[in-house]
Protein backbone atom coordinates (compact mmCIF):
# COMPACT_ATOMS: atom_id res chain seq x y z
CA UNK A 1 89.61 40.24 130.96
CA UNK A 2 93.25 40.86 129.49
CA UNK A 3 91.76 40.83 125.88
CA UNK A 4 88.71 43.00 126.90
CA UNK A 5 91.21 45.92 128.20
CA UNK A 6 93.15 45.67 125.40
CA UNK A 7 90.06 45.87 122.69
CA UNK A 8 89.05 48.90 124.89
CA UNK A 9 92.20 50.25 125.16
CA UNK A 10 92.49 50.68 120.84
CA UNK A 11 88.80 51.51 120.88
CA UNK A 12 89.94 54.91 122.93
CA UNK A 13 92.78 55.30 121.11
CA UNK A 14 90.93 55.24 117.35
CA UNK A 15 88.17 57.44 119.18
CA UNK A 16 91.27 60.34 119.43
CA UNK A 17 93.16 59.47 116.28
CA UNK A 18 90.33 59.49 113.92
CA UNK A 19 89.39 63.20 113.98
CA UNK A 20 92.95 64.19 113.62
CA UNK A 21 93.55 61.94 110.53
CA UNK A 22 90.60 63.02 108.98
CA UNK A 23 91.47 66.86 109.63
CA UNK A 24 94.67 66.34 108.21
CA UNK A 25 93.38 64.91 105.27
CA UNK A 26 91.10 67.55 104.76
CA UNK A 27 93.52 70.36 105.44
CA UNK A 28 95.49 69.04 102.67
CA UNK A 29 92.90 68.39 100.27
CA UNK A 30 91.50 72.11 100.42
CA UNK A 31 95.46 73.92 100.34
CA UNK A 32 95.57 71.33 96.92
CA UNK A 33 92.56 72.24 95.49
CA UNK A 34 92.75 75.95 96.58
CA UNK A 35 96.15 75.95 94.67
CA UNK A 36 95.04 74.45 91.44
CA UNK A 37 91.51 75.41 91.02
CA UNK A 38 91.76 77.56 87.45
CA UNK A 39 89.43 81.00 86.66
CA UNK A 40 89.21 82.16 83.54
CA UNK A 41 90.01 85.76 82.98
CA UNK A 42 89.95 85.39 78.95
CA UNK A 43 92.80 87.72 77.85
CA UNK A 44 94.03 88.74 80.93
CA UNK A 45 94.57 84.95 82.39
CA UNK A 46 98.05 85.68 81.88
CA UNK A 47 100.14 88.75 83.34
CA UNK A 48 103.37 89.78 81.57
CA UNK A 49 105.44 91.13 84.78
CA UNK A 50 108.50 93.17 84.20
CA UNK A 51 111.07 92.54 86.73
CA UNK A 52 112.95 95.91 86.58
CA UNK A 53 116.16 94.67 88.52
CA UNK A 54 116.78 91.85 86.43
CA UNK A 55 114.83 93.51 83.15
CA UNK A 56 113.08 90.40 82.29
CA UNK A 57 109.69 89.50 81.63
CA UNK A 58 107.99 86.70 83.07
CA UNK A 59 104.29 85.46 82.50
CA UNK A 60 102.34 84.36 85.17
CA UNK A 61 98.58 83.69 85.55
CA UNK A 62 96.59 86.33 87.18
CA UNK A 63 96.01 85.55 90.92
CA UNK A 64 99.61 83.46 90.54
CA UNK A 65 100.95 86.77 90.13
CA UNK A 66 98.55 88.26 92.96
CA UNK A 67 100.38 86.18 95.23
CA UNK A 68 103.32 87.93 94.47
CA UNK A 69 101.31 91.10 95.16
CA UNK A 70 99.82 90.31 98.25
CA UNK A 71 102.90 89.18 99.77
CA UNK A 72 104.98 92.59 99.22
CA UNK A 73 102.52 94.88 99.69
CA UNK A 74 100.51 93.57 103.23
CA UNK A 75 101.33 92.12 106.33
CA UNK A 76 100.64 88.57 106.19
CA UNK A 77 99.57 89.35 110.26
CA UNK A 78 96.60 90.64 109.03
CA UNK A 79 93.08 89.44 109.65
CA UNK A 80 91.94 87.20 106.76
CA UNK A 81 89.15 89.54 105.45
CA UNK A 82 91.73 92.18 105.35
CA UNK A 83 93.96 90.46 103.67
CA UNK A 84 90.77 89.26 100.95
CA UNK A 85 89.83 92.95 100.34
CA UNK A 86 93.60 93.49 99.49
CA UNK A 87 93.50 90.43 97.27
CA UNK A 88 90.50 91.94 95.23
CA UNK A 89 91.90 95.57 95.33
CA UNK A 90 94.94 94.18 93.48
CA UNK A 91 93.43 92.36 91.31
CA UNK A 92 91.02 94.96 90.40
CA UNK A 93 94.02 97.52 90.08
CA UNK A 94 96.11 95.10 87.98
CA UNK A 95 92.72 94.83 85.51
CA UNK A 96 92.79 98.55 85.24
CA UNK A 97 96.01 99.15 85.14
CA UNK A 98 96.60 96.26 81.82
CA UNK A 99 93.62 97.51 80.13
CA UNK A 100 94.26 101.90 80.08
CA UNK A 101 97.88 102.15 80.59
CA UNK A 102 100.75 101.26 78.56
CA UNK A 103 104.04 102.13 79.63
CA UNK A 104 105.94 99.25 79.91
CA UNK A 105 107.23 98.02 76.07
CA UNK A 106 106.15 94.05 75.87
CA UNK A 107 105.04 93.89 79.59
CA UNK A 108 102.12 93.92 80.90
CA UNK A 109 103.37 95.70 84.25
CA UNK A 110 106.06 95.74 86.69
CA UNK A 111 107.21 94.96 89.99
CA UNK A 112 108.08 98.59 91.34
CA UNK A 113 105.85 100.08 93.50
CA UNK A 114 107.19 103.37 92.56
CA UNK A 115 105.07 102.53 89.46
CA UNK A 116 102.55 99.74 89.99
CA UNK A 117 102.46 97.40 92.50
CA UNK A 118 104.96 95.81 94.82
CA UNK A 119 105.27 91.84 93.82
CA UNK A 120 107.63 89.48 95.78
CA UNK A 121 108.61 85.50 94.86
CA UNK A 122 107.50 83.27 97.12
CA UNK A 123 111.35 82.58 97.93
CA UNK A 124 112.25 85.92 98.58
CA UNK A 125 109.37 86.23 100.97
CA UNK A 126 109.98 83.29 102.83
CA UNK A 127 113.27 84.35 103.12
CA UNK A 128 111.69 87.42 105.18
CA UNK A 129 109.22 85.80 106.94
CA UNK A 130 109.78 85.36 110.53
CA UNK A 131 111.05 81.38 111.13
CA UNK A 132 108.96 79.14 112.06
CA UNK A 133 105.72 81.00 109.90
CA UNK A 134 106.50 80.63 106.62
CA UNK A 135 103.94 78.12 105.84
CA UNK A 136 101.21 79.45 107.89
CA UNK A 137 101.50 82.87 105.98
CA UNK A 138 101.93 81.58 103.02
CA UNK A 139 98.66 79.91 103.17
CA UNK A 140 96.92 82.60 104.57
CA UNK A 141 97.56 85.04 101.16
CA UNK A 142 96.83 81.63 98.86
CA UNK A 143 93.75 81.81 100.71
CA UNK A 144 92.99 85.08 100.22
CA UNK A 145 93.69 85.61 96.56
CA UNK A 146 92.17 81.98 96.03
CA UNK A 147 88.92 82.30 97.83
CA UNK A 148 88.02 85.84 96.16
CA UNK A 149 88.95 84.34 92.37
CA UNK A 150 87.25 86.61 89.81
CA UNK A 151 86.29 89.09 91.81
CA UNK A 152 87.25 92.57 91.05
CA UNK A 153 85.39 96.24 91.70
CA UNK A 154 83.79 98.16 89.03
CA UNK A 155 81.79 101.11 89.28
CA UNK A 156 79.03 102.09 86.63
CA UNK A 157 80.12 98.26 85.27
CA UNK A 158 84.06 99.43 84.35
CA UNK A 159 86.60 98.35 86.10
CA UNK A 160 88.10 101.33 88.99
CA UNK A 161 91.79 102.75 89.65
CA UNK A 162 91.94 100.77 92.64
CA UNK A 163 94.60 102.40 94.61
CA UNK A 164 95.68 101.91 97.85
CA UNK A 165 98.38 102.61 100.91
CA UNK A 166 99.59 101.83 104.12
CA UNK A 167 98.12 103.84 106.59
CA UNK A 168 95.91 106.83 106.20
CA UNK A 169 96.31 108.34 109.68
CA UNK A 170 92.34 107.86 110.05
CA UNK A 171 91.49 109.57 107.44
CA UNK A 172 92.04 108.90 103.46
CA UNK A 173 92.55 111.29 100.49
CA UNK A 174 91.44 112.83 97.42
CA UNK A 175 93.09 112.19 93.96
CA UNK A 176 93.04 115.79 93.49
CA UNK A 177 95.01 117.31 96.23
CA UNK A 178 97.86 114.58 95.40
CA UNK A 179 98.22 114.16 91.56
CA UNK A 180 94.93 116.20 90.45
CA UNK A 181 92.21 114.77 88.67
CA UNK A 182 88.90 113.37 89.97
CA UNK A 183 87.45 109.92 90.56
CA UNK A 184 83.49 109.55 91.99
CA UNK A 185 84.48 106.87 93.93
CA UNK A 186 87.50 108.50 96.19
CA UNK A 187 85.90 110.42 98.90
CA UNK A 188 86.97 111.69 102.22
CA UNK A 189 86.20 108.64 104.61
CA UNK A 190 87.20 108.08 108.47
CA UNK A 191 88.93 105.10 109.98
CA UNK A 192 89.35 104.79 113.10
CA UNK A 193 91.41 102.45 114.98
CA UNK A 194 94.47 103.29 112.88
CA UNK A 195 96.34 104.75 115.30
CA UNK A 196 97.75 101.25 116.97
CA UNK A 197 99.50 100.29 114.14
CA UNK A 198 103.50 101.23 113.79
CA UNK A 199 102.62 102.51 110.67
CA UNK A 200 100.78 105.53 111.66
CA UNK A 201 103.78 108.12 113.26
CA UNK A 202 106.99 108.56 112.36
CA UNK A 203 109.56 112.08 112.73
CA UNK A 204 112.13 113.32 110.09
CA UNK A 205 114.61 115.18 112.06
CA UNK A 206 116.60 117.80 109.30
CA UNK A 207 119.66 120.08 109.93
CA UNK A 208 119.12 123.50 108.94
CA UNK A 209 121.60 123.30 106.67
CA UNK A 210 119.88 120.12 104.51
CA UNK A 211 116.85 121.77 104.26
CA UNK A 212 118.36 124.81 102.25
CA UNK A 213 120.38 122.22 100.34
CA UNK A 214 117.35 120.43 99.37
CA UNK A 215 115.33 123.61 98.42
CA UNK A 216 118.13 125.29 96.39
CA UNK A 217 118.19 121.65 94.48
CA UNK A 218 114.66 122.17 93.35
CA UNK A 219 114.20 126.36 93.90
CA UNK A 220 117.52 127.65 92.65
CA UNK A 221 116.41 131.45 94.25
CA UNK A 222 115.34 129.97 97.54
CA UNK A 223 116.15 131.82 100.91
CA UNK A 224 115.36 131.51 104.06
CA UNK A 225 115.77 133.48 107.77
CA UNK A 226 115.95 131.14 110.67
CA UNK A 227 115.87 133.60 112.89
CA UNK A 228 112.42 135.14 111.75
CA UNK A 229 109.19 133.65 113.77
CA UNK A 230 107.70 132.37 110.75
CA UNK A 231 110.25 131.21 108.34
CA UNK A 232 108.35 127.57 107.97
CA UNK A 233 104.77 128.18 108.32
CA UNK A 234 101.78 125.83 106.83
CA UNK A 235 99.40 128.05 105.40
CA UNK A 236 96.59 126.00 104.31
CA UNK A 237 95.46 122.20 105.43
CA UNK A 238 92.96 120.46 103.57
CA UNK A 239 89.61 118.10 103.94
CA UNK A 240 91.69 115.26 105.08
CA UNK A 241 93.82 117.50 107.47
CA UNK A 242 96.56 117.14 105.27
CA UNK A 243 99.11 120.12 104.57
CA UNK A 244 97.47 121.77 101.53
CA UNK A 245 100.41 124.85 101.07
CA UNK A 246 103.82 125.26 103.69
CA UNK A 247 105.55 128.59 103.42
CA UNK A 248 109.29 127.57 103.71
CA UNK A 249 111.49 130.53 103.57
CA UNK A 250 110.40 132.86 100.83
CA UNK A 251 109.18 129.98 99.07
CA UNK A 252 105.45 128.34 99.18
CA UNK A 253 105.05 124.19 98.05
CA UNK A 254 102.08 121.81 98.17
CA UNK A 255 102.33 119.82 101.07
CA UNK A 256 102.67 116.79 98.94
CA UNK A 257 105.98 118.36 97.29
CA UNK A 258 106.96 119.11 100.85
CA UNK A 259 106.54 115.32 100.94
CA UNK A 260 108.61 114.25 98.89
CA UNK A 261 111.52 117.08 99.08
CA UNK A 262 112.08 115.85 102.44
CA UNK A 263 110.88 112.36 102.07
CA UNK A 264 108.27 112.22 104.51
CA UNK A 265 105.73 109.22 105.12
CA UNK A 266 102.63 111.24 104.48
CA UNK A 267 101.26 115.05 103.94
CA UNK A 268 99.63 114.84 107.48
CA UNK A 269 102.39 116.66 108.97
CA UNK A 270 103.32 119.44 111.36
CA UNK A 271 107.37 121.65 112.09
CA UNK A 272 109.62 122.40 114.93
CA UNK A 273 112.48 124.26 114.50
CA UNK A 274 114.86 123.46 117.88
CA UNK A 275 118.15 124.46 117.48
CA UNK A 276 120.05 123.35 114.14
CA UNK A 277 117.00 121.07 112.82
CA UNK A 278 113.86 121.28 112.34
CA UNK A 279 111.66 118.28 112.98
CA UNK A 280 108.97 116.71 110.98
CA UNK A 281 106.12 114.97 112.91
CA UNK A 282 104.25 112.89 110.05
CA UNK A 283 100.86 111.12 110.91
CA UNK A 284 99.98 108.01 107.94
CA UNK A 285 102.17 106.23 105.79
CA UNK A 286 101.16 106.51 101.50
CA UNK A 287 99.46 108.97 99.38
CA UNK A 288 96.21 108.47 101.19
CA UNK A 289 93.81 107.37 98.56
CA UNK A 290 91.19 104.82 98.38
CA UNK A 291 91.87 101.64 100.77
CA UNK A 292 94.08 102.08 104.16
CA UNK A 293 95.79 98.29 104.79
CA UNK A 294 96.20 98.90 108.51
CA UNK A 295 92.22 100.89 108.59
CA UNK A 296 91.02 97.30 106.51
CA UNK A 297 92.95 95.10 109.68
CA UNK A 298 90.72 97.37 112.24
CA UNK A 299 87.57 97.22 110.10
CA UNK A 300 88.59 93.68 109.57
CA UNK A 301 89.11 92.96 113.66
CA UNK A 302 85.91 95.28 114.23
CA UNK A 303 83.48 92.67 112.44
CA UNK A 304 83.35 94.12 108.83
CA UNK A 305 83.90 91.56 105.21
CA UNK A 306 86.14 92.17 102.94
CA UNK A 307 82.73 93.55 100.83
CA UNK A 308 81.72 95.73 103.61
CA UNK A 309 85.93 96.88 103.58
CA UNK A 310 85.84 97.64 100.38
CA UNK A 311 82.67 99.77 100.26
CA UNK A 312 84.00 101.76 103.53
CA UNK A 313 86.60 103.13 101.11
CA UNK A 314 85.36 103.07 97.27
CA UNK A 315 82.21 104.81 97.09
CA UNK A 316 79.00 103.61 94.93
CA UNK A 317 81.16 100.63 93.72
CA UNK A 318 79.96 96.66 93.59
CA UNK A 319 82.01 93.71 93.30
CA UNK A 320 81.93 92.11 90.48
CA UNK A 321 82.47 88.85 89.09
């Protein structure tokens, strides 16, 4: 009877262990393979990246360098298809960027975001990670760049300017109003859910006093009356509900110039002068154009692919392979 409990007993106790070992084993064989499995981009396989603190150029293959990419320019909190449609925005971006742009002497491109895309090291990031995360994030953008390999969006077969920022206040931009020129596939589109997301309001508070200092910087004959009704006064707003032309003083800017004079998050802005400043109340984070990161994490929570993300916000495109 002794034996029989005991045979009964390690019966049980294989019946629990078993699934566990074999998940394990699984787990591990699909992060290895994931990691290693090779795509061949023919000339673009490897990515010369300019690192513009240190000036140095290192190669790295193509979605090797995407994780880079993924890891400085998203929240690794975000839902897996979000973070997928990223991965193929970058890559597709990175294609178009190597193959119609050369501005960086023996590099392919750089690590700025002020002029291509953010990229991070993997040590740097884990660095910044919260504790205890690392390796569940980390997995999460291997996943994403690994399981979209080779994908990238064209439209009429060519590869698009795939851009992209964080938060478009619910709704994105035109090329046009920000840098001029025209692409078919950036239209006007809605997102909504946006607004939950840190990302999407922020203030600029600026002493009377700044603000003339900062126009006389870039309008040496600028003026201004405080004490007249309509000394700061936006004149025009466009599609996107986006400051088109301000009036400030006896000067008139683009919105987007407003943007930057004062460095505000977005051109979705509105004024209050009360007492010595005057305060900015800014709706979205970026430039506005093509793909929203926190409007992909709603679509993303909502039900939608990462196909179905991209399509919300590049018009007439496919994914290609």
């Amino acid at each position: 009877m002794k034996k029989l409990i005991i045979y009964l007993f390690f019966i049980i106790l294989l019946i629990f262990l078993l699934p566990i070992i074999f998940t394990n084993n699984i787990e591990e064989v699909g992060v290895e393979q994931s990691e290693e499995r090779p795509y061949d981009y023919g000339s673009l396989s490897t990515i010369k990246l300019l690192h513009t603190e240190a000036k140095n150029i290192e190669e790295l293959g193509l979605d090797e360098y995407l994780y880079g990419v993924l890891s400085a320019e998203i929240p690794a909190t975000y839902d897996e298809e979000a973070l997928k449609a990223q991965a193929i925005v970058a890559r597709t971006y990175t294609i178009y960027q190597v193959k119609t742009r050369d501005n960086h002497e023996n590099a392919d491109i750089c690590d700025s975001f002020l002029c291509c895309q953010a990229w991070m090291s993997k040590e740097n990031r884990f660095a910044r990670w919260e504790d205890g995360k690392e390796n569940e994030y980390w997995y999460k953008i291997l996943d994403a760049v690994n399981s979209t390999k080779g994908k990238y969006i064209t439209y009429l077969d060519e590869p698009i300017n795939a851009l992209f920022h964080s938060n478009s206040g619910g709704m994105t931009e035109i090329p046009i109003n920000v840098w001029g020129g025209e692409y078919p596939y950036f239209q006007v589109v809605e997102t909504s859910g946006e607004d939950i997301y840190s990302s999407y309001k922020s203030e600029v508070e600026i002493s009377k006093d700044e603000i003339i200092q900062k126009m006389i910087e870039k309008y040496s004959g600028f003026k201004i009356n405080f004490s007249a009704p309509d000394c700061i006064k936006i004149l025009e707003l466009n599609e996107s509900n986006r400051v088109k032309k301000i009036q400030i003083g006896n000067t008139v800017v683009s919105g987007v110039e407003a943007r930057n004079i004062f460095g505000l998050k977005s051109a979705n802005f509105k004024t209050e002068i009360s007492n010595n400043t005057i305060k900015f109340s800014v709706i979205g984070y970026g430039h506005g154009v093509g793909l929203s990161q926190s409007g992909s994490d709603a679509l993303a929570k909502s039900g939608m692919n990462c196909s179905e993300i991209i399509k919300h916000y590049y018009k007439n495109v496919e994914i290609s392979e």
